[in-house]
C-alpha atoms as a PDB file:
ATOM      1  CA  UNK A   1       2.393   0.430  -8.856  1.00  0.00           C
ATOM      2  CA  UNK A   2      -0.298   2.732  -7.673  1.00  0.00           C
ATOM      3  CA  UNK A   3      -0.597   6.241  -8.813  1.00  0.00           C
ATOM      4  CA  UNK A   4      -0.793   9.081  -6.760  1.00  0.00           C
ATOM      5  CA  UNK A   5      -4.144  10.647  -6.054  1.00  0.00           C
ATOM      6  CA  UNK A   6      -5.440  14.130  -8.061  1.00  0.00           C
ATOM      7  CA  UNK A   7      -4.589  17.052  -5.651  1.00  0.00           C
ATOM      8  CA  UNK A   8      -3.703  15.176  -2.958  1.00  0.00           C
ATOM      9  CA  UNK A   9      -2.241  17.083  -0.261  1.00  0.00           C
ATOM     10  CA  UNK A  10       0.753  16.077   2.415  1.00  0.00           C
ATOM     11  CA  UNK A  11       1.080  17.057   5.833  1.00  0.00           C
ATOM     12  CA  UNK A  12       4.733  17.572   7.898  1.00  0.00           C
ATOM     13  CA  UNK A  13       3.721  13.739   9.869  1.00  0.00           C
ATOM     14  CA  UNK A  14       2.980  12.132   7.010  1.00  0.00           C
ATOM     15  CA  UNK A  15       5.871  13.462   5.501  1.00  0.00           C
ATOM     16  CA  UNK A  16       8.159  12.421   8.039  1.00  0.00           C
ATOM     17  CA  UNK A  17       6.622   8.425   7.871  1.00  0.00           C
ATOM     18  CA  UNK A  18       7.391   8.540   4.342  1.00  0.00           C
ATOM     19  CA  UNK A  19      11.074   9.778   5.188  1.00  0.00           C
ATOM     20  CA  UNK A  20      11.301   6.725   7.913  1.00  0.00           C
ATOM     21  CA  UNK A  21      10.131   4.143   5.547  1.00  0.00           C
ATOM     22  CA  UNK A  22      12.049   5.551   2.884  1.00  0.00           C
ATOM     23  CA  UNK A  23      15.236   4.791   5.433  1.00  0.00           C
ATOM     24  CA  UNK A  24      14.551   1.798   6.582  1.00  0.00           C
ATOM     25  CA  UNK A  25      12.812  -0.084   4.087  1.00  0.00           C
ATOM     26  CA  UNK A  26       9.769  -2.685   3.781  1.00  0.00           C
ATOM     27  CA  UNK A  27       8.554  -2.381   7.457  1.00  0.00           C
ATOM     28  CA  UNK A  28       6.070  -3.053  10.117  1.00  0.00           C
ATOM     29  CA  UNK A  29       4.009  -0.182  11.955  1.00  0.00           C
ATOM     30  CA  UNK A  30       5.334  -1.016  15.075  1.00  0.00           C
ATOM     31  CA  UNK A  31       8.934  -0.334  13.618  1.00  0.00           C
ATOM     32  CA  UNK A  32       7.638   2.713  12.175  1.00  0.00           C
ATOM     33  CA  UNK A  33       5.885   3.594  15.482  1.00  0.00           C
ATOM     34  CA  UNK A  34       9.916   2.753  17.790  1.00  0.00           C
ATOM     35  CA  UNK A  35      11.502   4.668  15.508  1.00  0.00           C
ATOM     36  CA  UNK A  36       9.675   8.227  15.634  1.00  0.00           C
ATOM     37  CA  UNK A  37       8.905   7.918  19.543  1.00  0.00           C
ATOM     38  CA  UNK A  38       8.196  10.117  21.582  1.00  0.00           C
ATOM     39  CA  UNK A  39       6.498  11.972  18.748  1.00  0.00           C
ATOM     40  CA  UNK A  40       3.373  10.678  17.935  1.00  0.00           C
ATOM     41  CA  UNK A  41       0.849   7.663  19.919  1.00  0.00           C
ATOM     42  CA  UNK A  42       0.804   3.884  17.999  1.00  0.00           C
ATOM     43  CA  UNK A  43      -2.878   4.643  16.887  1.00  0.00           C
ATOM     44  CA  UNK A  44      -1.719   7.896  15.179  1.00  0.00           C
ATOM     45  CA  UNK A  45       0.977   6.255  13.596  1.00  0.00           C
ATOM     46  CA  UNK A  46      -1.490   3.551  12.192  1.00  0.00           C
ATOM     47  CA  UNK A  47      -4.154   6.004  11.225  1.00  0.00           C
ATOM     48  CA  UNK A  48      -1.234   7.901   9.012  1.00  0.00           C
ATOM     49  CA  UNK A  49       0.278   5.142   7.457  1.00  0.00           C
ATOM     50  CA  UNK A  50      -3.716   3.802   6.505  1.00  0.00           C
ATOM     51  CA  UNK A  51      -4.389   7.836   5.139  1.00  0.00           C
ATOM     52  CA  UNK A  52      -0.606   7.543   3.008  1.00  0.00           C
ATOM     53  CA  UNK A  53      -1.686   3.923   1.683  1.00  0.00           C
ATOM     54  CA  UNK A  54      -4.928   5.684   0.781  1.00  0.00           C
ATOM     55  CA  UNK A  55      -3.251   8.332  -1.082  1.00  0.00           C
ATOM     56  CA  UNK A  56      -1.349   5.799  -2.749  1.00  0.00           C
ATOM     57  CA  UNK A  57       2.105   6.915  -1.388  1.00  0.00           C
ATOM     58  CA  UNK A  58       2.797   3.413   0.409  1.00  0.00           C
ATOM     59  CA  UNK A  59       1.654   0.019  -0.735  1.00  0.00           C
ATOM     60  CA  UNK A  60       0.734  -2.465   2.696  1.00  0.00           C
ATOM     61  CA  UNK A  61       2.094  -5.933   1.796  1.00  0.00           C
ATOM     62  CA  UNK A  62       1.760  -9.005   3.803  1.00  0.00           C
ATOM     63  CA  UNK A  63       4.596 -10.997   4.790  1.00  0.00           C
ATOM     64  CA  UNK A  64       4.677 -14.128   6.853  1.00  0.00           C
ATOM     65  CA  UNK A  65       0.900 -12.622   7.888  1.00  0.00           C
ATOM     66  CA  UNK A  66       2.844  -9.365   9.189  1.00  0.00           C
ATOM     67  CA  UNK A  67       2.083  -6.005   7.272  1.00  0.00           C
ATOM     68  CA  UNK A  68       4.686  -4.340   5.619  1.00  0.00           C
ATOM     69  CA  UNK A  69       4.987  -0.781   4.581  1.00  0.00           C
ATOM     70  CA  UNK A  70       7.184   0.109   1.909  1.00  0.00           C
ATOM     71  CA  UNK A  71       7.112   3.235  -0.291  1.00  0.00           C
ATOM     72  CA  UNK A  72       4.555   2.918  -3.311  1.00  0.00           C
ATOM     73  CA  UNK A  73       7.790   5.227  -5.641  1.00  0.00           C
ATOM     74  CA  UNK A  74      11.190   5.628  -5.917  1.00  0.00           C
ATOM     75  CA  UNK A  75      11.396   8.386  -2.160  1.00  0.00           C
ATOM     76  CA  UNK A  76      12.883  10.869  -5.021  1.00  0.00           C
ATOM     77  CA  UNK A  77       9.776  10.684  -7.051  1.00  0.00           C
ATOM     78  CA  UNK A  78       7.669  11.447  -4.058  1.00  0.00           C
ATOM     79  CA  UNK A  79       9.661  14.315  -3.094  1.00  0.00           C
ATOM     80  CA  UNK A  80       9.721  15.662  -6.864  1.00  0.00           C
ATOM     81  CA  UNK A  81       5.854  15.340  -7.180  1.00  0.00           C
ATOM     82  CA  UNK A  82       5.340  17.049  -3.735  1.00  0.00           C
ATOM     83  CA  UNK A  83       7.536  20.132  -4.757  1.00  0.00           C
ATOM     84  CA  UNK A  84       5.868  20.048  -8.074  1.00  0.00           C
ATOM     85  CA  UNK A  85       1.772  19.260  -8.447  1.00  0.00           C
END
């Protein structure tokens, strides 16, 4: 599992990716991209999910050569270490 990045700092759209992936599980960007429409363009989406895989919040996977997003942690453990640095 990858470990979460020395003062690493969250914003309320990344946030709210973590909370769809969280809910629906393993998924693609485009699913990630239906679900929160109208609020936010496909690139956007992509650029946030790259930044949270960067920060070592999501892990990309590859399945059947799709890529999957799935939370890197247990959503509670994310939510614990963002309340508490």
């Amino acid at each position: 599992m990858s470990r979460f990045k020395k003062n690493v700092r969250i914003n309320d759209k990344e946030l709210e990716l973590l909370e769809v992936i969280h809910n629906l599980g393993p998924c693609s960007s485009e699913k990630v991209h239906e679900t929160l429409q109208p609020s936010g363009g496909y690139l956007i989406v992509m650029r946030t999910l790259h930044g949270l895989v960067e920060k070592g919040f999501l892990q990309r996977i590859i399945i059947n050569q799709k890529q999957l997003y799935r939370t890197s942690r247990q959503y509670s453990y994310v939510k614990s270490f963002l309340n508490n640095p």
